[in-house]
C-alpha atoms as a PDB file:
ATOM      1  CA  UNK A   1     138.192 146.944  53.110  1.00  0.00           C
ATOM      2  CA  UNK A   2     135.631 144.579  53.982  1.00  0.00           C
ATOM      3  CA  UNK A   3     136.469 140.934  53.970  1.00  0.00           C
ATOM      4  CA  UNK A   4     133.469 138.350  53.469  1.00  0.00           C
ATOM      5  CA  UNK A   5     133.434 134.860  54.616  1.00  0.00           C
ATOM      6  CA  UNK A   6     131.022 132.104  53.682  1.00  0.00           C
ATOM      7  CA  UNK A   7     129.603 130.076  56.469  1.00  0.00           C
ATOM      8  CA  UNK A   8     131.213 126.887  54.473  1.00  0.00           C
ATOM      9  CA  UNK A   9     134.657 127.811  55.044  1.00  0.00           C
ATOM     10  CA  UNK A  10     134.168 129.177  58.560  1.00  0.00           C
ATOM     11  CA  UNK A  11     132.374 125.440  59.275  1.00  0.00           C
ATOM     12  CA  UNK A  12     135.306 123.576  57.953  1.00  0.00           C
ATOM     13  CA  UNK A  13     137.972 126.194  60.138  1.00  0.00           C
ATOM     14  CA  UNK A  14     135.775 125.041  62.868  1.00  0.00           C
ATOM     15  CA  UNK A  15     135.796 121.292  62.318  1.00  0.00           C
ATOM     16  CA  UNK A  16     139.807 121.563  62.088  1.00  0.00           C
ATOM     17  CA  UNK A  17     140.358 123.495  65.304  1.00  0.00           C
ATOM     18  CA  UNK A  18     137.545 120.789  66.688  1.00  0.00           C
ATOM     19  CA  UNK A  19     139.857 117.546  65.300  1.00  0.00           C
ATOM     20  CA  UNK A  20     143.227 119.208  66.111  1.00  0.00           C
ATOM     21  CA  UNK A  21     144.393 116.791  68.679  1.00  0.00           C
ATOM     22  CA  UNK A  22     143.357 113.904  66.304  1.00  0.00           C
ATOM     23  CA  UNK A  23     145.394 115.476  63.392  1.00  0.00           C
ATOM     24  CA  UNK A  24     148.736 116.081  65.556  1.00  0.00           C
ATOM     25  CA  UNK A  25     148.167 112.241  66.593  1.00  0.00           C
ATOM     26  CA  UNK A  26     147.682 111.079  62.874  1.00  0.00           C
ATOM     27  CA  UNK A  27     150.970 113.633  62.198  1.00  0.00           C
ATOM     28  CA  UNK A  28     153.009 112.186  64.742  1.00  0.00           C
ATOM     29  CA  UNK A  29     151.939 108.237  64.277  1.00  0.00           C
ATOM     30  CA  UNK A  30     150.960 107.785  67.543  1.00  0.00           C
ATOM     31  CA  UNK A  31     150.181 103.973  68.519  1.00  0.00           C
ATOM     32  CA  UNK A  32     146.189 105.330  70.356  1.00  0.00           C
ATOM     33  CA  UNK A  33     145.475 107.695  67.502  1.00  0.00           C
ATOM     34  CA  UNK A  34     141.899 106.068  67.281  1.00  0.00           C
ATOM     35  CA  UNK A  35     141.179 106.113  70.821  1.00  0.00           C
ATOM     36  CA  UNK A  36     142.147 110.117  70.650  1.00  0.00           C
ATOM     37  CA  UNK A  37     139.352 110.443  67.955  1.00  0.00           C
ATOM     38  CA  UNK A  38     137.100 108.641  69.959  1.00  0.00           C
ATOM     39  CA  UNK A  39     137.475 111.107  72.781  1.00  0.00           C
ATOM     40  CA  UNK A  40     137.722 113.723  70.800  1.00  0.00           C
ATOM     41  CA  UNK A  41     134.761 113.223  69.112  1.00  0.00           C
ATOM     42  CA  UNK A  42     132.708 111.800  71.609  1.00  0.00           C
ATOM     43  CA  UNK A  43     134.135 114.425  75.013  1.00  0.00           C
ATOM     44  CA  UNK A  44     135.589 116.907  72.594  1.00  0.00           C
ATOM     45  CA  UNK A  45     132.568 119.140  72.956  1.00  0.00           C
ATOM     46  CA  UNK A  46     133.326 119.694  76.531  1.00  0.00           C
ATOM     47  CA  UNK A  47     136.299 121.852  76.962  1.00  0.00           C
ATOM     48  CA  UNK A  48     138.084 119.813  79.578  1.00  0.00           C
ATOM     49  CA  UNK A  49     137.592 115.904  76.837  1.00  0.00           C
ATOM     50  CA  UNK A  50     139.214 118.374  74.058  1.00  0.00           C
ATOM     51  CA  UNK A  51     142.300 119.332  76.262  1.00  0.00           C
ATOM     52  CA  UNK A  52     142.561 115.350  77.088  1.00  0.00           C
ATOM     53  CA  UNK A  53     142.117 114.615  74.008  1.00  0.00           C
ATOM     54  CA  UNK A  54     144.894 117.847  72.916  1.00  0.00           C
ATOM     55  CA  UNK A  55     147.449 116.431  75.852  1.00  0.00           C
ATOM     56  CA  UNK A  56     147.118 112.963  74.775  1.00  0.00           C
ATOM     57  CA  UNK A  57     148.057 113.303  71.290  1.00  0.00           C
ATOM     58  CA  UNK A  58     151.317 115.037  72.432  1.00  0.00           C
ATOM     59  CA  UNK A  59     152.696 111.743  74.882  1.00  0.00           C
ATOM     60  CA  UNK A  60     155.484 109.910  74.154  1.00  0.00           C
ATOM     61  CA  UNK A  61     155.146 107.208  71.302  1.00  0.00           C
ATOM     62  CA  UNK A  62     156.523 103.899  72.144  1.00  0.00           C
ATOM     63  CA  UNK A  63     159.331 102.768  69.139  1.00  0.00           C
ATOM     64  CA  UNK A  64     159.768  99.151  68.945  1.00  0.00           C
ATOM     65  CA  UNK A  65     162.717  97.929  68.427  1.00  0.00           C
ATOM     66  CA  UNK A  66     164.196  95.339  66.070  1.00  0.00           C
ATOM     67  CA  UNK A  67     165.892  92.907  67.016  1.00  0.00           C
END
């Protein structure tokens, strides 16, 4: 069994590993999501700005209370 994949598919599987710490921080509402797509899409290239980036997204979230 042979299985064929287009390079279209494998280029968007590629972009969404790439943008994975972004999507957890959009996921989990996190109060620097833009500044995590900044450095993951400026540093992300480099292994070590991805894993930043990857940590980052992951951090506590501040809830603000109401009074």
């Amino acid at each position: 069994m042979e299985v064929y994949v287009m390079g279209g598919e494998v280029a968007v599987i590629g972009l969404l590993a790439y943008f994975v710490p972004t999507l957890i921080a959009l996921l989990r509402g996190h109060d620097n999501t833009f500044a995590i797509f900044l450095t993951n899409l400026l540093l992300g290239w480099t292994f070590i700005g991805w894993v930043i980036a990857f940590i980052w997204s992951f951090t506590a979230i501040r809830r603000r209370v109401r009074a």
